[in-house]
C-alpha atoms as a PDB file:
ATOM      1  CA  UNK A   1     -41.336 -30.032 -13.286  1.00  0.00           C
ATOM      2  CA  UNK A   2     -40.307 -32.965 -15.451  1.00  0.00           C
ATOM      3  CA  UNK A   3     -38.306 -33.275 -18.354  1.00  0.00           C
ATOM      4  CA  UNK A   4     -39.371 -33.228 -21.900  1.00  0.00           C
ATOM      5  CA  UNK A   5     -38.007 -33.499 -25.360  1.00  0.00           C
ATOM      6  CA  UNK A   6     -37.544 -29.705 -26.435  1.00  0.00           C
ATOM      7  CA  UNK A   7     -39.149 -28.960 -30.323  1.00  0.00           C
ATOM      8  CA  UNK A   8     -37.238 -29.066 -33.557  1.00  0.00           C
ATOM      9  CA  UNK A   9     -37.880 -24.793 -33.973  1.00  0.00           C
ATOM     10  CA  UNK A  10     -35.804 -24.922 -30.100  1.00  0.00           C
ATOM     11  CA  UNK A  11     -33.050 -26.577 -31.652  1.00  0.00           C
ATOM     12  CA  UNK A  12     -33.379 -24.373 -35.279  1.00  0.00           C
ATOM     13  CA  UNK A  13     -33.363 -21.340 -33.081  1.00  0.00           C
ATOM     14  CA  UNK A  14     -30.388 -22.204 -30.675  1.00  0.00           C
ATOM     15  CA  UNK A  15     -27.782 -23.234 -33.803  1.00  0.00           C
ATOM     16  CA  UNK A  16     -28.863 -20.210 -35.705  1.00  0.00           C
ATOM     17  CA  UNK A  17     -28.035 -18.338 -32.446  1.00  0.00           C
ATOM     18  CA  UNK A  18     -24.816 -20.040 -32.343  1.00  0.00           C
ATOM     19  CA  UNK A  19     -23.696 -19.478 -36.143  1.00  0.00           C
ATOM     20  CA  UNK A  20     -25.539 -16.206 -36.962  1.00  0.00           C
ATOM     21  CA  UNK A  21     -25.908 -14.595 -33.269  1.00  0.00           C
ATOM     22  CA  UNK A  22     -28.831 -13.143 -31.697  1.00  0.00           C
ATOM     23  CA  UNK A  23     -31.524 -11.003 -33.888  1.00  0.00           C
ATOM     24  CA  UNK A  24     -30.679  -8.044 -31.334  1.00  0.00           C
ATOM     25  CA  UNK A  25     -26.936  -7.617 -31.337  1.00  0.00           C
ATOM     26  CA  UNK A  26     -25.059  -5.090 -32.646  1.00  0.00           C
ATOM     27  CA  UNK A  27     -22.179  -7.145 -33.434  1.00  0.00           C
ATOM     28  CA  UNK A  28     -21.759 -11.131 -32.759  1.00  0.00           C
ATOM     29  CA  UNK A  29     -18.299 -12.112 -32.249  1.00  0.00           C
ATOM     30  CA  UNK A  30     -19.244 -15.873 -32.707  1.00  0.00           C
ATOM     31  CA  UNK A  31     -18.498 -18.944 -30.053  1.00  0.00           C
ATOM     32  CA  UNK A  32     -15.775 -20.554 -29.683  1.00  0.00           C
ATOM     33  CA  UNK A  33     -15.244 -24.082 -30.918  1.00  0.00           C
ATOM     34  CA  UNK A  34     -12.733 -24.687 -28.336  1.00  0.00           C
ATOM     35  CA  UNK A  35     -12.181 -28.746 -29.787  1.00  0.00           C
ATOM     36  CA  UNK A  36     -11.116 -27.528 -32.957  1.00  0.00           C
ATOM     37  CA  UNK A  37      -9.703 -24.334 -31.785  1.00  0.00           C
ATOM     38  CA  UNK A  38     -11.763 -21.780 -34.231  1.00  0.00           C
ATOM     39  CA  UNK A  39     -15.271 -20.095 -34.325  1.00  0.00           C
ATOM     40  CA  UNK A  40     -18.458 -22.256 -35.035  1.00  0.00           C
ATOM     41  CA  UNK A  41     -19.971 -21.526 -38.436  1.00  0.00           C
ATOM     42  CA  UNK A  42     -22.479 -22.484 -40.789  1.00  0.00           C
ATOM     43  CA  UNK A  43     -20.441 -26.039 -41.507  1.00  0.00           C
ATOM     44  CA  UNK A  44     -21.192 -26.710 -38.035  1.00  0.00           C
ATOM     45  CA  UNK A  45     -24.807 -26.484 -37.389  1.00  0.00           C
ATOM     46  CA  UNK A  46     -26.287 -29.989 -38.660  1.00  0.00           C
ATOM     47  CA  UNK A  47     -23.717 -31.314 -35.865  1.00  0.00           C
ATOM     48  CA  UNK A  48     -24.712 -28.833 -33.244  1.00  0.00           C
ATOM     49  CA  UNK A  49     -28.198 -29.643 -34.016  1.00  0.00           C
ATOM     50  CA  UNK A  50     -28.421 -33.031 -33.980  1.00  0.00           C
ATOM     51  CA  UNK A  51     -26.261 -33.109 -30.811  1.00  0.00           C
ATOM     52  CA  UNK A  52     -27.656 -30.823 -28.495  1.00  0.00           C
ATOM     53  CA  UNK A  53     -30.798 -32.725 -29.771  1.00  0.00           C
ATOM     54  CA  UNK A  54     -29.856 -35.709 -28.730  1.00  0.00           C
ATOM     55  CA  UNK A  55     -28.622 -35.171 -25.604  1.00  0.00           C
ATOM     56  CA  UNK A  56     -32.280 -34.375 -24.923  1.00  0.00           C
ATOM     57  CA  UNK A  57     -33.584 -37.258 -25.972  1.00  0.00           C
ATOM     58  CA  UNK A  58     -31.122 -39.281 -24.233  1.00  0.00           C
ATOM     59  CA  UNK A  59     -31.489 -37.002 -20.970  1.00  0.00           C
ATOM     60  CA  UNK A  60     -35.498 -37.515 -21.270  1.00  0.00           C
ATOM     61  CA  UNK A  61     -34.915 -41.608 -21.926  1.00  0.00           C
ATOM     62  CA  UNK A  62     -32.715 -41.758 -18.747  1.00  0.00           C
ATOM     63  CA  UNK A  63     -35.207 -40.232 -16.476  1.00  0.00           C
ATOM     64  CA  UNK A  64     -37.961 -42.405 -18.126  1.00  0.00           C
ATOM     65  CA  UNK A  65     -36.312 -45.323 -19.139  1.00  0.00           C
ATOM     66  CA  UNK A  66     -39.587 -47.404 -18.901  1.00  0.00           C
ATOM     67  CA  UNK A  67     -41.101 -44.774 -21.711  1.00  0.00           C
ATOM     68  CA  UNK A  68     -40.548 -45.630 -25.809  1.00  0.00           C
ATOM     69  CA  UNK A  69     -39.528 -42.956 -27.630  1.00  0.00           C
ATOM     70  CA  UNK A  70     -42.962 -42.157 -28.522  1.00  0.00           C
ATOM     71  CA  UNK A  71     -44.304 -42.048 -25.207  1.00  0.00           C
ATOM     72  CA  UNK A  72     -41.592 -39.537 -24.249  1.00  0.00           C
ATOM     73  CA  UNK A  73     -42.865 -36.254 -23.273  1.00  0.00           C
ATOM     74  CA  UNK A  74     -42.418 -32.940 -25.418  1.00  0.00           C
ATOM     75  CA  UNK A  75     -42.334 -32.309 -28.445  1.00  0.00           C
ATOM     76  CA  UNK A  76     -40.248 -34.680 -30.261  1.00  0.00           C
ATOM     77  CA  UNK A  77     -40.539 -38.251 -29.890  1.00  0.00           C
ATOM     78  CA  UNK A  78     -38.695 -39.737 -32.762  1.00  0.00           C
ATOM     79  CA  UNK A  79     -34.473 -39.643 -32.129  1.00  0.00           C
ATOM     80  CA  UNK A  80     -34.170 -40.596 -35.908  1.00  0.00           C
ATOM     81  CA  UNK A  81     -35.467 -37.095 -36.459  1.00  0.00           C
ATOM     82  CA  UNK A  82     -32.599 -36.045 -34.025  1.00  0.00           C
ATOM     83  CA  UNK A  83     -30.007 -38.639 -35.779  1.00  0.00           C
ATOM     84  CA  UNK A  84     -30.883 -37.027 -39.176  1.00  0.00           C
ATOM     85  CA  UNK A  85     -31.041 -33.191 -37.938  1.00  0.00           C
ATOM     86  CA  UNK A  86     -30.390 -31.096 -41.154  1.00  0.00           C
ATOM     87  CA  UNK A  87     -30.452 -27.240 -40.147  1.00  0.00           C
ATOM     88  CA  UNK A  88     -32.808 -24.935 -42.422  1.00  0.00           C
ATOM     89  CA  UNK A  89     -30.603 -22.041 -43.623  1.00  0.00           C
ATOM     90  CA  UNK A  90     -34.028 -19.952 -43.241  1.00  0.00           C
ATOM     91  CA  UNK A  91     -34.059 -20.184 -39.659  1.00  0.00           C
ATOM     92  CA  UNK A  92     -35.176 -16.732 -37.893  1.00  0.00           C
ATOM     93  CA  UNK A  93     -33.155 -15.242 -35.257  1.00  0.00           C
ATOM     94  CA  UNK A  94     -34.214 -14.740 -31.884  1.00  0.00           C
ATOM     95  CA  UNK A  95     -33.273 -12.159 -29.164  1.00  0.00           C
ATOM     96  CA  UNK A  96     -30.402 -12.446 -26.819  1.00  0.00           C
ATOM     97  CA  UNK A  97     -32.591 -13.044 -23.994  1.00  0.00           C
ATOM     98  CA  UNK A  98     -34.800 -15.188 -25.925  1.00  0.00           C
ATOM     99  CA  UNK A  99     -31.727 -17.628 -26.652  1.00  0.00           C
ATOM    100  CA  UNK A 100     -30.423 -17.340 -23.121  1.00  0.00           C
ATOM    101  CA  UNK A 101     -33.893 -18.747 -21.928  1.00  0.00           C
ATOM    102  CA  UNK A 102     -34.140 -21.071 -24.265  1.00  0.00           C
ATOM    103  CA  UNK A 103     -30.440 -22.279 -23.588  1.00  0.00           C
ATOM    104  CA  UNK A 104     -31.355 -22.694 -19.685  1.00  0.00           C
ATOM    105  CA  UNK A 105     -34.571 -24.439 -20.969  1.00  0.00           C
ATOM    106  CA  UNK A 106     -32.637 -27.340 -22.959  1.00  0.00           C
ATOM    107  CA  UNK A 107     -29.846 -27.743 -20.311  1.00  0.00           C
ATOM    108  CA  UNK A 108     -32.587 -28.070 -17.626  1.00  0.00           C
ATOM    109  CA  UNK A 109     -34.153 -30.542 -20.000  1.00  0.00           C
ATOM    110  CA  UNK A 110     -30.953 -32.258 -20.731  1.00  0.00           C
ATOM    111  CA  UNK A 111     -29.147 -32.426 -17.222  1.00  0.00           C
ATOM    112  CA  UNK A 112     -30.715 -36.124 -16.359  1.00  0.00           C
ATOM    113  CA  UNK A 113     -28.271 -38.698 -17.929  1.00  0.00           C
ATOM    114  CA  UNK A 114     -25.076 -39.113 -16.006  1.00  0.00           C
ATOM    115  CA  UNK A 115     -22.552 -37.818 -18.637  1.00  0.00           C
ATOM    116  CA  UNK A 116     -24.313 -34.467 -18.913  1.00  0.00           C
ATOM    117  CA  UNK A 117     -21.610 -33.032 -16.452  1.00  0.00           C
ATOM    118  CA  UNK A 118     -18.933 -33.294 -18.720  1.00  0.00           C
ATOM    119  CA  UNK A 119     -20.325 -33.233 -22.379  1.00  0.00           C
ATOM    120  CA  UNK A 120     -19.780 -30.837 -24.932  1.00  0.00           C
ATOM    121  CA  UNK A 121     -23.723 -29.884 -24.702  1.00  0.00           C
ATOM    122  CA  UNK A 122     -23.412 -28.643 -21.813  1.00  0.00           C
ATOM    123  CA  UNK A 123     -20.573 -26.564 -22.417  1.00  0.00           C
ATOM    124  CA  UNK A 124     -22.072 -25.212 -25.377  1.00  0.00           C
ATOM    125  CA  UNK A 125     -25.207 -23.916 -23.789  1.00  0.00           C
ATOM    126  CA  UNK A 126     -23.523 -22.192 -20.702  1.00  0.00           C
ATOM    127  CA  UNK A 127     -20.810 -20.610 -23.475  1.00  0.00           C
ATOM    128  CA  UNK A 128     -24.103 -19.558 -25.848  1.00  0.00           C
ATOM    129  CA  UNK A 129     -26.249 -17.944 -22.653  1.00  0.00           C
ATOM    130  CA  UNK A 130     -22.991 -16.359 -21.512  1.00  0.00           C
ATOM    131  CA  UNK A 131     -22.084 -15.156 -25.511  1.00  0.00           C
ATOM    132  CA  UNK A 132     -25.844 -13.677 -25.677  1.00  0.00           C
ATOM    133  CA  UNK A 133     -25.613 -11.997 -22.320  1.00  0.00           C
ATOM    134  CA  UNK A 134     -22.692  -9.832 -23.451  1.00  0.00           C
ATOM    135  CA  UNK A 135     -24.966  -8.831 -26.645  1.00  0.00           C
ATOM    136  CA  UNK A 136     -27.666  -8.054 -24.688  1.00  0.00           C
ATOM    137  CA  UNK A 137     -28.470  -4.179 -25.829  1.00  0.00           C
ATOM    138  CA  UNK A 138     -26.918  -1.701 -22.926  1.00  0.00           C
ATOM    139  CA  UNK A 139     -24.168  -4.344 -21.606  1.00  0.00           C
ATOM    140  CA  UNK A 140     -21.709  -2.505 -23.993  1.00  0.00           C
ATOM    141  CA  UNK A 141     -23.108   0.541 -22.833  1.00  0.00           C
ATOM    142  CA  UNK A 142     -23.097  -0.508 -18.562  1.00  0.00           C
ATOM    143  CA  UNK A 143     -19.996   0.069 -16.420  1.00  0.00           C
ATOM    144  CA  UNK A 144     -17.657  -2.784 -15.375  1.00  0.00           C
ATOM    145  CA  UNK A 145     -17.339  -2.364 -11.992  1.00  0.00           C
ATOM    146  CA  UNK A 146     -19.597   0.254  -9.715  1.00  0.00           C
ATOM    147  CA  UNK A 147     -18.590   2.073  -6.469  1.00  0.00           C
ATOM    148  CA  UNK A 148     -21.641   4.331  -6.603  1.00  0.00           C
ATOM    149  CA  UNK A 149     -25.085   2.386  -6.075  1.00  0.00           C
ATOM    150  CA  UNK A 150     -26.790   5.627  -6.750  1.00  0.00           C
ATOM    151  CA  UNK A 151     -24.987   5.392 -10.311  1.00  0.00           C
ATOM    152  CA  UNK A 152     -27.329   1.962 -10.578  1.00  0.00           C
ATOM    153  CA  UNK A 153     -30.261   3.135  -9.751  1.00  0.00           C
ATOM    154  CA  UNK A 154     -30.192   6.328 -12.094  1.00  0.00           C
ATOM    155  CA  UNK A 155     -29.121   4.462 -15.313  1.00  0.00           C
END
């Protein structure tokens, strides 16, 4: 599969995720800003947007450098769009596993440039799938640890 420039309503849905939490949760602790030491909030998400949507354009450009923006595939082909991102406070929430998809979606999209390894994106997507896999409904609810596989299968 190749890699393409993820929509504007991926990027809406992943920073609502990350300032409101997932549609499904029963509580949403928030994610840790660990740069600034404190919780992400609404103040963050034009940043968060425009980043994580960048590094996807820049991650697309590096694996077709020969491609202008406009020729990129996906569903955004214009980075000023990305430079300018301004999140809608009427964004709709999405599921926990919805936003843990999604997440895996823009960090497979976004793994091609050579400073994905270490950049904040990156971070922030595995700490968002891993945030909306502990409000997935029943985790609360499942046991932490198991000696009984019978226990499993009967839940």
């Amino acid at each position: 599969m190749s890699a393409w420039v993820v929509s504007r309503a991926h990027i809406d849905a992943l920073v609502a995720t990350i300032v409101y939490g997932p549609s499904d949760a029963k509580s949403w602790g928030g994610l840790w800003n660990s740069d600034q030491k404190r919780l992400y909030d609404a103040s963050d998400a034009d940043e968060l947007g425009r980043e994580l949507w960048l590094t996807c354009f820049e991650s697309v450009q590096h694996r077709y450098p020969d491609n202008q923006p406009s020729e990129l595939p996906g569903h955004g082909h214009d980075p000023a769009e990305a430079e300018t991102y301004r999140f809608p406070l009427a964004t709709v929430k999405i599921p926990a596993v919805w936003a843990i998809k999604q997440c895996h979606c823009l960090r497979y999209q976004s793994c091609e440039h050579p400073g994905w390894g270490d950049s904040r994106s990156k971070r922030l997507l595995c700490d968002l799938a891993d945030s909306c896999t502990d409000a997935l409904p029943g985790y609360d609810e499942a046991p932490w640890g198991l000696d009984d596989p019978v226990e499993a299968a009967t839940a």
